[in-house]
PDB file of N, CA and C in Angstrom:
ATOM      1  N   UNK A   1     104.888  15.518  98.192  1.00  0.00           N
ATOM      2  CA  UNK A   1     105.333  14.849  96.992  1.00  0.00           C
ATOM      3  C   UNK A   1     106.799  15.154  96.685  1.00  0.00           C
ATOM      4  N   UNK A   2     107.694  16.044  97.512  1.00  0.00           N
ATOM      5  CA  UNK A   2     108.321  16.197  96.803  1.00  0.00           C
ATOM      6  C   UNK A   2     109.011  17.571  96.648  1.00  0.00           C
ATOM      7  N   UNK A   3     107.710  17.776  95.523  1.00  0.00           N
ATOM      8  CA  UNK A   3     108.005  18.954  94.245  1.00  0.00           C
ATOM      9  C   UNK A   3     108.490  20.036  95.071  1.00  0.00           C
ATOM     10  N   UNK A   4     109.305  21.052  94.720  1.00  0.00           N
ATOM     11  CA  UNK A   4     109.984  22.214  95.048  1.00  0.00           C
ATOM     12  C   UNK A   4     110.153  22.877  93.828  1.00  0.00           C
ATOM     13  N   UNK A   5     108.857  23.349  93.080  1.00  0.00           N
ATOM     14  CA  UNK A   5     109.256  24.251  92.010  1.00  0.00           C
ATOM     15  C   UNK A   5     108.754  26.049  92.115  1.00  0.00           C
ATOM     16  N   UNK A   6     108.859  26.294  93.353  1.00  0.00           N
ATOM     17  CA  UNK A   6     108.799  27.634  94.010  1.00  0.00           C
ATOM     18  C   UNK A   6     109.511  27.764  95.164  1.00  0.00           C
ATOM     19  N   UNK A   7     109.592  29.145  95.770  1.00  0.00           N
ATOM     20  CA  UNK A   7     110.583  29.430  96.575  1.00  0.00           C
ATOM     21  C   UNK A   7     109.649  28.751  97.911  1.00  0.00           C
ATOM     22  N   UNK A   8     108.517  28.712  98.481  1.00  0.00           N
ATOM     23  CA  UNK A   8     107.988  28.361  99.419  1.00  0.00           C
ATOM     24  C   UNK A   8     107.977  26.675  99.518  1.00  0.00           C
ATOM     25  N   UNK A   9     107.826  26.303  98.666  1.00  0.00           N
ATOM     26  CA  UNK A   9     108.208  24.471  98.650  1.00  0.00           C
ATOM     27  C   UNK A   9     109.858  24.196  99.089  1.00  0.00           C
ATOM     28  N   UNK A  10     110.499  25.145  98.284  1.00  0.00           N
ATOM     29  CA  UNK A  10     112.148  24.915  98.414  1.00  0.00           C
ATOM     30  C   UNK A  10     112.520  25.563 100.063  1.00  0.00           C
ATOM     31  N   UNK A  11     111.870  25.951 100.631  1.00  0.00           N
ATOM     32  CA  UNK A  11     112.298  26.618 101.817  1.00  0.00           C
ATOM     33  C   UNK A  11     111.304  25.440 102.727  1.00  0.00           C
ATOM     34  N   UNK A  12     110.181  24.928 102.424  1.00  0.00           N
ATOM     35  CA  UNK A  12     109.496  23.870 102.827  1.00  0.00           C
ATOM     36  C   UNK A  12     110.243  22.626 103.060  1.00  0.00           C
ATOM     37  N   UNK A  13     110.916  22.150 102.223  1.00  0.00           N
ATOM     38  CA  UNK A  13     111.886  21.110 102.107  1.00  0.00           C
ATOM     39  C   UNK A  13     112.949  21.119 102.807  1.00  0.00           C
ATOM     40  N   UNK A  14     113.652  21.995 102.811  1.00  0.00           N
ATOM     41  CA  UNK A  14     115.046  22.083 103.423  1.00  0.00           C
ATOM     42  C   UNK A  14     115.073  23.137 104.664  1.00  0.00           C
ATOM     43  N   UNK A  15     114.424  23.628 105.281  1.00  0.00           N
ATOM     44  CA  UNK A  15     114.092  23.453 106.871  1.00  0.00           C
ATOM     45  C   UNK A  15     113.579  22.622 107.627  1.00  0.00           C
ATOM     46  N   UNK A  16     114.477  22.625 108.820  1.00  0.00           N
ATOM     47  CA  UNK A  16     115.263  21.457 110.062  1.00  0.00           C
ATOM     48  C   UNK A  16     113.721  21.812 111.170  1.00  0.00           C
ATOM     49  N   UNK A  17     113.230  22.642 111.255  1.00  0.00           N
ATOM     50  CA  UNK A  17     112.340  22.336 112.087  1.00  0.00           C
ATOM     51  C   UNK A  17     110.724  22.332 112.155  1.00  0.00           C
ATOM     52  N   UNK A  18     109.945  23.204 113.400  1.00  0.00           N
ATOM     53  CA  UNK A  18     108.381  22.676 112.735  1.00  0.00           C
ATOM     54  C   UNK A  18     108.019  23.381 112.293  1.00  0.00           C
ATOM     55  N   UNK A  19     107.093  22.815 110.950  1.00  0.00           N
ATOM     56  CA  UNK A  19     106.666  23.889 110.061  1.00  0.00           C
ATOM     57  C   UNK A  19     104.729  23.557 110.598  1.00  0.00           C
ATOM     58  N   UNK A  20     104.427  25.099 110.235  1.00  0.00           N
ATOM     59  CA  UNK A  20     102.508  24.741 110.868  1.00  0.00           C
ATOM     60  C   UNK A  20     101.836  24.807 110.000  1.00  0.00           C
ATOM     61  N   UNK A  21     101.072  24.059 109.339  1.00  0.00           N
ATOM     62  CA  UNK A  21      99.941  24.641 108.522  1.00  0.00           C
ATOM     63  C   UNK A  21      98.701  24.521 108.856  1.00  0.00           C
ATOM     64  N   UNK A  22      98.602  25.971 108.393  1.00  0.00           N
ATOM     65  CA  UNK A  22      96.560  26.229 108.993  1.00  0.00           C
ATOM     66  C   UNK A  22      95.899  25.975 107.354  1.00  0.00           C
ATOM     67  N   UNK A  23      95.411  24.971 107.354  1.00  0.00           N
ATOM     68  CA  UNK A  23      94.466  24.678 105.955  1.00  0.00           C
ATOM     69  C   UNK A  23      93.685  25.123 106.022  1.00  0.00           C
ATOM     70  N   UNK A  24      92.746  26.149 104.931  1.00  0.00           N
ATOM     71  CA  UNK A  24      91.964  27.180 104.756  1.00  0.00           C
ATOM     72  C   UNK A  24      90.769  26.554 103.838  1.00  0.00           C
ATOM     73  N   UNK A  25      89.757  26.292 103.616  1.00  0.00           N
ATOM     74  CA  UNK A  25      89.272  25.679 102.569  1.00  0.00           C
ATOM     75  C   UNK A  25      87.651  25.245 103.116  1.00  0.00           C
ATOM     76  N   UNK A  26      86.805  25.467 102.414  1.00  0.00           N
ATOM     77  CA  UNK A  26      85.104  24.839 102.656  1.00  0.00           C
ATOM     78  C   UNK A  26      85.248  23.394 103.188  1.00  0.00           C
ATOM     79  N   UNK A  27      84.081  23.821 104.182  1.00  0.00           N
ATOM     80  CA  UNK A  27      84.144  22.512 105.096  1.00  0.00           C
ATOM     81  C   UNK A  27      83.629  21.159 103.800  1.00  0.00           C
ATOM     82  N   UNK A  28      83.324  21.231 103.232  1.00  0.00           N
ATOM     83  CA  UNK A  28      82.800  20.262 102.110  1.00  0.00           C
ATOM     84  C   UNK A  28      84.666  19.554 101.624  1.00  0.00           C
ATOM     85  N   UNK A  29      85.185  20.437 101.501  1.00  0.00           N
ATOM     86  CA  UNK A  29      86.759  20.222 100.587  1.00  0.00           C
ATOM     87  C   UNK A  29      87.315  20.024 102.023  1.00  0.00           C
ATOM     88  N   UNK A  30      87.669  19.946 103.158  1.00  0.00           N
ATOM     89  CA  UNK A  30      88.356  19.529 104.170  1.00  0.00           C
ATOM     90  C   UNK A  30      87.880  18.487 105.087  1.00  0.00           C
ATOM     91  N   UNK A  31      86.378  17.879 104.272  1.00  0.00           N
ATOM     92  CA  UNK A  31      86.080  16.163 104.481  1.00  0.00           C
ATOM     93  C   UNK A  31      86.279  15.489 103.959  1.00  0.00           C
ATOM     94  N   UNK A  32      86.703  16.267 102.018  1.00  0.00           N
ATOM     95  CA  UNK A  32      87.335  15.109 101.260  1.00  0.00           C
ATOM     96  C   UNK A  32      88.148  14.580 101.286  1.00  0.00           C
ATOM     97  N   UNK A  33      88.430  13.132 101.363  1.00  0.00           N
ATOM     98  CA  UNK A  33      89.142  12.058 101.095  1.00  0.00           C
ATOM     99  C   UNK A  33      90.481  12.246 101.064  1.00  0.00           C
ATOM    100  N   UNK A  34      90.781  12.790  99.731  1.00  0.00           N
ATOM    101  CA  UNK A  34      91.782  13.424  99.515  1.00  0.00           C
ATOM    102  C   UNK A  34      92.535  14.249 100.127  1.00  0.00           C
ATOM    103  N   UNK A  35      91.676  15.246 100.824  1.00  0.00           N
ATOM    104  CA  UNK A  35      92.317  16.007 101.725  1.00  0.00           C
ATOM    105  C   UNK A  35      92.574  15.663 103.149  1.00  0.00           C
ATOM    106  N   UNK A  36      91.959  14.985 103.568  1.00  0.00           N
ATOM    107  CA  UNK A  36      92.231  14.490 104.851  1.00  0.00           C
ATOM    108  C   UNK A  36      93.336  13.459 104.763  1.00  0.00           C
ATOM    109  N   UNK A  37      94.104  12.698 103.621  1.00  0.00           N
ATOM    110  CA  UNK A  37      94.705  11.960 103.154  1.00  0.00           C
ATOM    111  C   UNK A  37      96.101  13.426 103.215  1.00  0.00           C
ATOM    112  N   UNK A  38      95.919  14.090 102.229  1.00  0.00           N
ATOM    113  CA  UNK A  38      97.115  15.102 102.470  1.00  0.00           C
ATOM    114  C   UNK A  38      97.407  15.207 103.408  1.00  0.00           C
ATOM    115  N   UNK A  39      96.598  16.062 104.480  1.00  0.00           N
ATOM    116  CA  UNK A  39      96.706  16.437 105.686  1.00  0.00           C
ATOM    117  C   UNK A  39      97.511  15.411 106.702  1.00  0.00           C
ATOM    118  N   UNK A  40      97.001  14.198 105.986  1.00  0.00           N
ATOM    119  CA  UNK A  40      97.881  12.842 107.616  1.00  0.00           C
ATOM    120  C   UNK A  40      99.223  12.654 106.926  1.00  0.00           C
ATOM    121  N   UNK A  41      99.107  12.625 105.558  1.00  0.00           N
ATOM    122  CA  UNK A  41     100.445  12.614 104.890  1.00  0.00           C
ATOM    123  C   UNK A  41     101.605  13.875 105.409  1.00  0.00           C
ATOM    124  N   UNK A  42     101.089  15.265 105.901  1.00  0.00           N
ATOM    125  CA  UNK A  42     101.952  16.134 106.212  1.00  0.00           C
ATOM    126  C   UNK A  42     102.345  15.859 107.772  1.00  0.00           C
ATOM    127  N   UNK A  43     101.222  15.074 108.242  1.00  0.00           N
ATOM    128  CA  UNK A  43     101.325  15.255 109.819  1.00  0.00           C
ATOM    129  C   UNK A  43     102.417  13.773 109.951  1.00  0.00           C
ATOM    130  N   UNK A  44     102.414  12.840 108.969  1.00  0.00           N
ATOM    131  CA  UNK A  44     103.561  11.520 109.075  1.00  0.00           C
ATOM    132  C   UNK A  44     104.777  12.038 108.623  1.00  0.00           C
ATOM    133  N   UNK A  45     105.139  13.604 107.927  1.00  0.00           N
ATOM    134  CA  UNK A  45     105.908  14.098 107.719  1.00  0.00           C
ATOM    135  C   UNK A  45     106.584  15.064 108.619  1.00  0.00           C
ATOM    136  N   UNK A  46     106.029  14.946 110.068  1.00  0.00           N
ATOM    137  CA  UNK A  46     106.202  15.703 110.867  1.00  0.00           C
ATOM    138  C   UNK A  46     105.875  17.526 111.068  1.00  0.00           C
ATOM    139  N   UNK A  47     105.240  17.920 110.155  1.00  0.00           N
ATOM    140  CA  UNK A  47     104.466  18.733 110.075  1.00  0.00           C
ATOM    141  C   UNK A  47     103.315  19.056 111.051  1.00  0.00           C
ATOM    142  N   UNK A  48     103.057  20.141 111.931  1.00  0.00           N
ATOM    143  CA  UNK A  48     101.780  20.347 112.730  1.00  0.00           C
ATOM    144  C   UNK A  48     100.629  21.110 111.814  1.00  0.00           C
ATOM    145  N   UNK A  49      99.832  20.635 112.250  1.00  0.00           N
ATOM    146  CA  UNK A  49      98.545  20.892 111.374  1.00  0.00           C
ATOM    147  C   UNK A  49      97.324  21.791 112.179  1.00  0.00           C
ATOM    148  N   UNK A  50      97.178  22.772 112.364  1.00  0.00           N
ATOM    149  CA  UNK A  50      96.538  24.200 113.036  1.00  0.00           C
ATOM    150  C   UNK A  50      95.439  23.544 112.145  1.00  0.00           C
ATOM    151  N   UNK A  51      94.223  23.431 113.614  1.00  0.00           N
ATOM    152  CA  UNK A  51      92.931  22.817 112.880  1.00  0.00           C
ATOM    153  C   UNK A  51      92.067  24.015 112.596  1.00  0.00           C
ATOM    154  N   UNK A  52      91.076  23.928 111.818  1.00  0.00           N
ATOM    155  CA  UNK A  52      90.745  24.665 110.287  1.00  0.00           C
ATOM    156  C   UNK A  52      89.707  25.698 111.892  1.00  0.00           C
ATOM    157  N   UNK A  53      88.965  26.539 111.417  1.00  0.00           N
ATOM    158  CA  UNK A  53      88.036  27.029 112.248  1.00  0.00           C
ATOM    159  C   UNK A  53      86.714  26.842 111.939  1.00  0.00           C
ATOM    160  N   UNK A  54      85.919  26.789 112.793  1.00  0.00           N
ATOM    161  CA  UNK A  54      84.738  26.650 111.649  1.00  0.00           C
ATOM    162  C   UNK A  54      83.436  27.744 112.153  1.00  0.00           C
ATOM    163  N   UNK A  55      82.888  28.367 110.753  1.00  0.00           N
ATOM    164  CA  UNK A  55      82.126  29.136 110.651  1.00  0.00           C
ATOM    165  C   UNK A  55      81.195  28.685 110.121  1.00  0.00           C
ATOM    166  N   UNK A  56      79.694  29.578 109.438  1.00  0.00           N
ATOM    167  CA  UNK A  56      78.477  29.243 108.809  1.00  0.00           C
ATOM    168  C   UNK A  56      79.142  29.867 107.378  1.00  0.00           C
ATOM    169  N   UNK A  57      78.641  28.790 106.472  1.00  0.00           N
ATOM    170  CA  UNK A  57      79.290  29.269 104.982  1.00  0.00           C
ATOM    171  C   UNK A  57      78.246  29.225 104.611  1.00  0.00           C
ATOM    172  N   UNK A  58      78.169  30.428 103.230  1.00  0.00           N
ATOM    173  CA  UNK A  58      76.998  30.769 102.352  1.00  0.00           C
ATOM    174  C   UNK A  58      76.822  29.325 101.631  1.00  0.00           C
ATOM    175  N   UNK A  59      77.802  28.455 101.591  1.00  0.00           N
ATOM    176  CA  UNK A  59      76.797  27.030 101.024  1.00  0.00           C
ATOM    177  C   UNK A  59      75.791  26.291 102.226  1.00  0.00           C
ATOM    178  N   UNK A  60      76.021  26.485 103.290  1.00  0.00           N
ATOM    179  CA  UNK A  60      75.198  25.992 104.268  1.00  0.00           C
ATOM    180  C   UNK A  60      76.354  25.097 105.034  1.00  0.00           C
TER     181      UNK A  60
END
């Protein structure tokens, strides 16, 4: 979006090369919509995206 109102967004923004993110989050919240929507939004931003791992979670 944008926003840079911390030092990790502002250093996010204005570095020239690849940045990785490993998204951390319940497999329930990394099928939502939304998030899989973020996620392609960072990867059309040229961003690499370290896929999530997957374990057995106490929700099942």
């Amino acid at each position: 979006m944008g926003i840079a109102d911390n030092i990790l967004l502002q250093t996010a923004l204005a570095y020239k090369h690849t940045i990785l993110v490993a998204p951390s989050a319940n497999t329930q919240m990394l099928l939502h919509p939304a998030t899989k929507h973020s996620l392609q939004q960072l990867k059309n931003y040229g961003f690499t995206i370290i896929p999530a791992q997957e374990k057995v979670l106490a929700c099942g």
